[in-house]
Protein backbone atom coordinates (compact mmCIF):
# COMPACT_ATOMS: atom_id res chain seq x y z
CA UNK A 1 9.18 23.70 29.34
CA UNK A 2 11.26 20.93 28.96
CA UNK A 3 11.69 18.69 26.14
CA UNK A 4 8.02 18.45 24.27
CA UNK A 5 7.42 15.49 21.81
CA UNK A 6 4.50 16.10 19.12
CA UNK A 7 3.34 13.49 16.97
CA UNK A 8 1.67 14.51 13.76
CA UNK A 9 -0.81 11.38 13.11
CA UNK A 10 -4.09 10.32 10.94
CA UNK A 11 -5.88 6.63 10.30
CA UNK A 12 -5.16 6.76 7.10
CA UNK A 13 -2.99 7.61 4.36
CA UNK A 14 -2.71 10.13 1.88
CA UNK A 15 -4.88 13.20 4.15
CA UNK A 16 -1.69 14.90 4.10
CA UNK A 17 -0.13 14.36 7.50
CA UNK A 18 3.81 14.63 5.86
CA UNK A 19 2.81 17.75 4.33
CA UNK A 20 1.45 19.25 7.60
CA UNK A 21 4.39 17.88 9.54
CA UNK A 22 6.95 19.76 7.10
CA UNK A 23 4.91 23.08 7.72
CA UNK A 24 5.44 22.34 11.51
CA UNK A 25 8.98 21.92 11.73
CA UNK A 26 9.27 25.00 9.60
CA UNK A 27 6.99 26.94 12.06
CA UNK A 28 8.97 25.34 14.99
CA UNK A 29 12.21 26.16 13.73
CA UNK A 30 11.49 29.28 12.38
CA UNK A 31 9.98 30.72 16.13
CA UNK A 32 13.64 29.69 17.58
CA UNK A 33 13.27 26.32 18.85
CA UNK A 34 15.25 23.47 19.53
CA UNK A 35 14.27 20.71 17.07
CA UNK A 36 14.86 17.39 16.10
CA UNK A 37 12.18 15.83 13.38
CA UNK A 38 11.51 12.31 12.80
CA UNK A 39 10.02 10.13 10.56
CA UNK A 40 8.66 7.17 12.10
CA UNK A 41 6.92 5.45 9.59
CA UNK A 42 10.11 3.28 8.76
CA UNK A 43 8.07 0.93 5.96
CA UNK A 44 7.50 4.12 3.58
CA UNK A 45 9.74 7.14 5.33
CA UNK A 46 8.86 10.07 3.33
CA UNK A 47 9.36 13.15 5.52
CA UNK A 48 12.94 13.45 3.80
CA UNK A 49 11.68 13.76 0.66
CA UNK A 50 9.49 16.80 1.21
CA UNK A 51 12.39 18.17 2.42
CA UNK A 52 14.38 17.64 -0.17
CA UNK A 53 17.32 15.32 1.67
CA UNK A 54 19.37 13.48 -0.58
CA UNK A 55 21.84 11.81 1.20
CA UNK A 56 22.56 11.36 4.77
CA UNK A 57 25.65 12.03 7.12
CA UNK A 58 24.45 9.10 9.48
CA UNK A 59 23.29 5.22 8.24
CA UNK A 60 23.73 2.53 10.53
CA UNK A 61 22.59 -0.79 10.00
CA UNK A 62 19.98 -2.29 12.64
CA UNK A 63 19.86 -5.81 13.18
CA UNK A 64 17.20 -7.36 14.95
CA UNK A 65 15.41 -10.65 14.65
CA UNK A 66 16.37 -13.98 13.26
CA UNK A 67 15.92 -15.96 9.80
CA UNK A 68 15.28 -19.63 9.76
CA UNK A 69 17.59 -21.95 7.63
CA UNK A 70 17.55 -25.74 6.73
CA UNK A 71 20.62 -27.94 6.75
CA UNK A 72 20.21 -30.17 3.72
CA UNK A 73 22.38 -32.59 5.39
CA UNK A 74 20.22 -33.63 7.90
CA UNK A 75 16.95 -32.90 6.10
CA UNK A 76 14.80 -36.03 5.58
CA UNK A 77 12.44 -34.40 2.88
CA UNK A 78 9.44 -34.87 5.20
CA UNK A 79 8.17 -31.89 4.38
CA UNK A 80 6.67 -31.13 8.18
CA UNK A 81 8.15 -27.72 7.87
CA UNK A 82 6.25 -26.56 5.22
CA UNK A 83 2.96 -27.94 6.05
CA UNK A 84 3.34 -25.82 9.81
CA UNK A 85 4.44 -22.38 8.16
CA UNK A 86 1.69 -20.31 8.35
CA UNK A 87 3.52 -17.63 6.06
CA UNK A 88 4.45 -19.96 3.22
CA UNK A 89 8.03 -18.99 3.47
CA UNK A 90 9.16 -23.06 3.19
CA UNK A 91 9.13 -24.44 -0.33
CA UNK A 92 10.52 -27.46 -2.07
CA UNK A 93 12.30 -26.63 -5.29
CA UNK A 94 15.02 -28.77 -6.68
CA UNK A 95 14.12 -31.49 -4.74
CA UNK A 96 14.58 -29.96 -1.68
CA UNK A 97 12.99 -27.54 1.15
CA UNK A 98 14.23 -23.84 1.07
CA UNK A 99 13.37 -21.01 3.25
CA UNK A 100 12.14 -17.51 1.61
CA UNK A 101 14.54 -15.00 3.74
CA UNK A 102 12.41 -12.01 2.56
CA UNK A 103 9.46 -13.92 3.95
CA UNK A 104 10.17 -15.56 7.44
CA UNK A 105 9.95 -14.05 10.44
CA UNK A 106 11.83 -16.60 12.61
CA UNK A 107 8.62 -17.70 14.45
CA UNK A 108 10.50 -20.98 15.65
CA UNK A 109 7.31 -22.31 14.03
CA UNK A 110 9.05 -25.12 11.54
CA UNK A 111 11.95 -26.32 14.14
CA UNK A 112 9.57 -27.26 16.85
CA UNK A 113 8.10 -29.94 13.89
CA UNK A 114 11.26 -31.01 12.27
CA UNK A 115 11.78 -34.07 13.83
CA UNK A 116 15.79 -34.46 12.96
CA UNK A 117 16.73 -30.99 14.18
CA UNK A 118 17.42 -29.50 10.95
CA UNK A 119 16.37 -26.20 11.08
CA UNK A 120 18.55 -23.68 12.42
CA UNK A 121 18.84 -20.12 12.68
CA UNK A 122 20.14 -16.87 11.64
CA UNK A 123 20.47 -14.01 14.65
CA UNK A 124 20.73 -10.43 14.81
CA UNK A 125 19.81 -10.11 10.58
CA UNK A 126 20.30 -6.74 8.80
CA UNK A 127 16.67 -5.62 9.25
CA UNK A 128 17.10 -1.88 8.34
CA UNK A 129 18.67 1.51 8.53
CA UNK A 130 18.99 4.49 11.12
CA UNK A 131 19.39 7.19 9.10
CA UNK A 132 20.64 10.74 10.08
CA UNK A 133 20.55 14.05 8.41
CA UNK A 134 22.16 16.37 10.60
CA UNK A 135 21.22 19.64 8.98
CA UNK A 136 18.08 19.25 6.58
CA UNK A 137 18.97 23.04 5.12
CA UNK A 138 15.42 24.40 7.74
CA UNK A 139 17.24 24.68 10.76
CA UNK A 140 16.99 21.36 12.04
CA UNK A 141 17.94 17.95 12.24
CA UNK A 142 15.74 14.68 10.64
CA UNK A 143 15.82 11.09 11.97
CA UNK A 144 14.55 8.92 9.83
CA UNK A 145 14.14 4.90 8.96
CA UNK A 146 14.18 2.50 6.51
CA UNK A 147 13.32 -1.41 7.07
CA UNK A 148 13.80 -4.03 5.05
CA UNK A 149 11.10 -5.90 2.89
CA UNK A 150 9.81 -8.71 4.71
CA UNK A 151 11.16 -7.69 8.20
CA UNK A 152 8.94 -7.85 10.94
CA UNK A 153 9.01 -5.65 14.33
CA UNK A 154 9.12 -1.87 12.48
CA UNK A 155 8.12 -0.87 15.88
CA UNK A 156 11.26 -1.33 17.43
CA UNK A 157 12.72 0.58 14.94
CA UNK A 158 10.35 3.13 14.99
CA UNK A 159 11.55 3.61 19.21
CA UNK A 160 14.79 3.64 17.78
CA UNK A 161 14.26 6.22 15.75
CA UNK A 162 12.49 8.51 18.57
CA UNK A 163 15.26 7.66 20.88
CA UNK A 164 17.61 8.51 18.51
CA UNK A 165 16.10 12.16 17.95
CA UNK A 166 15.86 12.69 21.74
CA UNK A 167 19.69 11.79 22.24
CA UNK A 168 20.31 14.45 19.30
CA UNK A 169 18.22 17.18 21.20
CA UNK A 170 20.18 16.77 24.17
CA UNK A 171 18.37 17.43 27.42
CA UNK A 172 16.82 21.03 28.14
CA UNK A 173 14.00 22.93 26.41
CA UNK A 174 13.09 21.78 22.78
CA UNK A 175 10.46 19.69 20.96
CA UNK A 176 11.00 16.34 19.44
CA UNK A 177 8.20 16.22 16.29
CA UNK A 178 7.30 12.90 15.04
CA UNK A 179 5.89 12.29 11.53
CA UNK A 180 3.79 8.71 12.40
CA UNK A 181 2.74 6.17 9.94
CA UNK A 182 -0.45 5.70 8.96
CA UNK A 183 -2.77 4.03 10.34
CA UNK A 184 -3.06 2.43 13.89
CA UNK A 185 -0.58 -0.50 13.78
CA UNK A 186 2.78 -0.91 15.44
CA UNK A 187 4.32 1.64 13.95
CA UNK A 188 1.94 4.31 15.30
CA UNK A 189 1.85 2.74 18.73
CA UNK A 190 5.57 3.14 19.20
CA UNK A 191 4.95 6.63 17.74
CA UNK A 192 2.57 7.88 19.97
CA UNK A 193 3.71 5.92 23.28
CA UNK A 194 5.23 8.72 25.30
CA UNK A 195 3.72 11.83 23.09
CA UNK A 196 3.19 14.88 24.85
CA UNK A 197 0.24 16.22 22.12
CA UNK A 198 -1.15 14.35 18.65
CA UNK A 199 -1.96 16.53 16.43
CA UNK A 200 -4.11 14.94 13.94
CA UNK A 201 -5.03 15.05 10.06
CA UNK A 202 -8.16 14.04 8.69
CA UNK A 203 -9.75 14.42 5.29
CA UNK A 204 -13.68 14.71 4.35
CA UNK A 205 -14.42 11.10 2.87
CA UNK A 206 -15.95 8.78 4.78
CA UNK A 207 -12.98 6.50 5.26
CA UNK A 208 -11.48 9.97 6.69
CA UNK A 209 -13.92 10.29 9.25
CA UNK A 210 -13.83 6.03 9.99
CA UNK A 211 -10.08 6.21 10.67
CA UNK A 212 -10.19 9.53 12.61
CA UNK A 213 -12.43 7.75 14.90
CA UNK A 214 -10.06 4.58 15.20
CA UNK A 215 -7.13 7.00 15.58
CA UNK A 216 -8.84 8.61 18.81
CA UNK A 217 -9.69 5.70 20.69
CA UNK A 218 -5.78 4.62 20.29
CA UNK A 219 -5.00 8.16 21.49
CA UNK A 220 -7.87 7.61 24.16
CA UNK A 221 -6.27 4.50 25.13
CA UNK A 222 -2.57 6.61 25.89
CA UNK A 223 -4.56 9.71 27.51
CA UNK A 224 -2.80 11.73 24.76
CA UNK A 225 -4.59 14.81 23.83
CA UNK A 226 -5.36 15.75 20.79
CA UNK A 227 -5.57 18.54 18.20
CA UNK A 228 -7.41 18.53 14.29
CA UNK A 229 -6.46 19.69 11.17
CA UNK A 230 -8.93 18.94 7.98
CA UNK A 231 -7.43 18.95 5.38
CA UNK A 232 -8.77 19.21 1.71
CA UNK A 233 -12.14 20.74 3.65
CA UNK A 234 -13.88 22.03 0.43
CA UNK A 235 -13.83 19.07 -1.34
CA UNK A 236 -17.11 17.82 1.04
CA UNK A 237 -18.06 20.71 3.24
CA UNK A 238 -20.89 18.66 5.10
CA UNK A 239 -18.51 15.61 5.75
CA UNK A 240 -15.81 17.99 7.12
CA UNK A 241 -18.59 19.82 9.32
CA UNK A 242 -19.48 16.40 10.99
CA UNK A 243 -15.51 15.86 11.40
CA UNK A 244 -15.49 19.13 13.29
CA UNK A 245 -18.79 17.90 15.25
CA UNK A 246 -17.22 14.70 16.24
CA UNK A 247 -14.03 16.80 17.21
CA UNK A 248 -15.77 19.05 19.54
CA UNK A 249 -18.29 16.77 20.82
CA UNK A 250 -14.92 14.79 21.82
CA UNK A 251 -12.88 17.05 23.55
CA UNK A 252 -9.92 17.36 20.60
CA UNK A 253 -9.17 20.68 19.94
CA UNK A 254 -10.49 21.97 16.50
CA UNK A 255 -7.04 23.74 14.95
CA UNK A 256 -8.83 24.67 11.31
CA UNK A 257 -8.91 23.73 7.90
CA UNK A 258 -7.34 23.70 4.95
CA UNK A 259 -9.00 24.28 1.52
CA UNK A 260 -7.53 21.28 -1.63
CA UNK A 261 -5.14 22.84 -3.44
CA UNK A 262 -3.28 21.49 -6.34
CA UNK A 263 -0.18 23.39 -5.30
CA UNK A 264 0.35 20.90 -2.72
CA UNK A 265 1.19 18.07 -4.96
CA UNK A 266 3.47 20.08 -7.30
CA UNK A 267 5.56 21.08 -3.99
CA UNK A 268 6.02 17.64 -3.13
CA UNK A 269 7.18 16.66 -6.45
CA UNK A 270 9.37 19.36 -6.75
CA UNK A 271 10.53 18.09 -3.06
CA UNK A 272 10.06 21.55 -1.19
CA UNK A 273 7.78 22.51 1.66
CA UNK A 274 4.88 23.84 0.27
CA UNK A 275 5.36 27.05 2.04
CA UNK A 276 8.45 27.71 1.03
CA UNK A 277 8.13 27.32 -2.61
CA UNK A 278 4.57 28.22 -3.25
CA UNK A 279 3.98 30.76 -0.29
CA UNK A 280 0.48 32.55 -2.12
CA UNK A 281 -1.12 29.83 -2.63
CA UNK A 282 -4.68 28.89 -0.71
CA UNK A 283 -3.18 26.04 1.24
CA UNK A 284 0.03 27.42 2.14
CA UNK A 285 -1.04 30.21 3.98
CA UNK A 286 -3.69 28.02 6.11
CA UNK A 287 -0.72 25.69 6.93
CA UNK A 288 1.59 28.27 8.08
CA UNK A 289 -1.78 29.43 10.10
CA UNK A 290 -2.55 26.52 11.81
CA UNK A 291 0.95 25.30 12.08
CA UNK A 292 1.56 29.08 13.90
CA UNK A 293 -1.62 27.80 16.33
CA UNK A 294 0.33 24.48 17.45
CA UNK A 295 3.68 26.29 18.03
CA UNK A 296 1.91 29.38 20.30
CA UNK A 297 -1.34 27.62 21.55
CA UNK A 298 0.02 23.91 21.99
CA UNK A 299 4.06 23.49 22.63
CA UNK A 300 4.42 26.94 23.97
CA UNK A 301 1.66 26.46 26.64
CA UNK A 302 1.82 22.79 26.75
CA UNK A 303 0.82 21.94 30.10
CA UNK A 304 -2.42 24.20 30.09
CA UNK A 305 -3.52 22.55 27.22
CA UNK A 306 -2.83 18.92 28.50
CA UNK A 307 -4.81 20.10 31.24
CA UNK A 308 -7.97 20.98 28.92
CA UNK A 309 -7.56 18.90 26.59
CA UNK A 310 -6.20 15.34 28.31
CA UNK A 311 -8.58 12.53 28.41
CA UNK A 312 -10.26 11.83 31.83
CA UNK A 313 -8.75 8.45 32.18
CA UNK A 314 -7.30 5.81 30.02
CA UNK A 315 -9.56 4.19 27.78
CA UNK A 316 -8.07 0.76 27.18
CA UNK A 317 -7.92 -0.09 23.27
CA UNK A 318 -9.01 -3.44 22.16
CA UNK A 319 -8.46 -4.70 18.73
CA UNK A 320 -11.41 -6.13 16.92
CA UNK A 321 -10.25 -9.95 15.91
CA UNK A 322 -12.37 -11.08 12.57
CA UNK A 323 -12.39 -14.60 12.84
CA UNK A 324 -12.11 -16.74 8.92
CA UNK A 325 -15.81 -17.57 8.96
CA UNK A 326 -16.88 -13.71 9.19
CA UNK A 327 -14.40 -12.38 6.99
CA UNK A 328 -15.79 -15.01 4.38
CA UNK A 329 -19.35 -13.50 4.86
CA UNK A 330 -17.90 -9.65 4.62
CA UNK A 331 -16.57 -10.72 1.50
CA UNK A 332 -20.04 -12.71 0.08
């Protein structure tokens, strides 16, 4: 088989894609196999918390990027700097021009104005933390991510983190499972880049069905295939019928669903897997289900289902740009 990489994904937040991805490691680990779980959604990592993990035997700092600086002793005070920041990290307080470090990105932006040279840099900044949690008490390991505020590029980190779990599975059988971020922004694209299978989780609201629909095309654009769990399914049966209809009519293979349950919420507070704490309860037994269906159906017969369920051919993504004069008219 090889190693297998799944990425558990949705367009938005809060559909329960953490909880899902908690139930599949547990399904993974509990049918024998190697795994190595990571959370790549390094602005809000919260994998580790479902799983109760309190402290962890690996941090390392990550450095990345660079942080703009001004010399007051060549500064003139022409204030060129903070006219060409477009992210309002240059102010002048105390009669003189600062830099916000928790807002610049190091664009190079306000030295290519300064006129005397007085901006200057600093390189390789503490941007985050790799963080490693070599036995998360459910027979595997987590990889997870922290960045700080204000620090751009969380997609690099977000390949360091997968990188980092693939090292720790070694080479051989096994499945690398990815928790993604929400969404469809950089995170997620380092997330899925590489994927073997995206298993994805929607809920039956209308901004559900809007970001299942932007999550495809970004799958479409990777020739990933794709899986779908509802989730919360009885809280608008037609809406999660027409998700199932858009799934089928698409070629993403329709997993289940699973009904709202206020069990859910009480697990994750209590920082257990839902499964494992409240194992009667309505939507613990159709996660342990459907999780059961992506271990035997998906990673255990993974190139037959690529096979089905692959895309044609790339479909290439391309963002929609709103340009200042059509956002004003969205907005009235």
């Amino acid at each position: 088989m090889g190693a297998v990489e799944v990425v558990v994904a949705s367009g938005k937040g809060g559909v329960g894609k953490t909880f899902f991805s908690a139930e599949l490691g547990l399904a993974l680990a509990g049918r024998g196999l190697r795994l190595v779980a990571a959370d790549a959604d390094a602005e809000a990592p919260n994998l580790h918390l479902v799983l109760g993990v309190d402290d962890w035997d690996v941090v390392d700092v990550y450095r990345e990027g660079r942080v703009a600086f001004i010399r007051g002793d060549l500064c003139t005070g022409c204030g060129l700097c903070e006219e060409a920041c477009g992210l309002g990290a240059i102010s002048h307080e105390g009669g003189v021009y600062r830099v916000n470090q928790w807002i610049c990105e190091g664009c190079l932006t306000c030295s290519l104005v300064c006129p005397v040279k007085a901006v200057r840099y600093r390189f390789n900044v503490e941007a985050g933390w790799l963080r490693v949690k070599r036995d998360t008490g459910y027979g595997f390991p987590l990889v997870s991510a922290r960045i700080r505020p204000g620090r751009p590029n969380s997609g690099k980190l977000v390949t360091l983190v997968k990188n980092t779990a693939h090292r720790l599975l070694g080479g051989g059988d096994g499945v690398v499972l990815v928790d993604a971020a929400a969404g469809i922004g950089c995170q997620v694209i380092s997330s899925l880049a590489g994927a073997h299978a995206a298993v994805l989780v929607a809920e039956p609201t209308p901004a559900g069905l809007h970001d299942l629909r932007r999550i495809h095309r970004l799958l479409l654009h990777f020739a990933i295939p794709a899986a779908l769990v509802v989730n919360k399914a009885d809280i608008n049966p037609g809406l999660a019928a027409e998700i199932r209809r858009y799934a089928e009519r698409n070629n993403i293979m329709y997993l289940g669903s699973i009904p709202y349950d206020d069990h859910v919420p009480r697990a994750m507070a209590a920082r257990r897997p839902l499964s494992r704490i409240y194992p009667g309860s309505p939507a613990s037994k159709k996660a342990v289900e459907l999780a059961g269906r992506v271990v035997d159906e998906i990673v255990l017969n993974i190139e037959e289902w690529r096979m089905r369920y692959r895309p044609e051919k790339p479909v290439p993504f391309v963002p929609r740009t709103i340009k200042p004069d059509e956002l004003s008219r969205i907005h009235g």
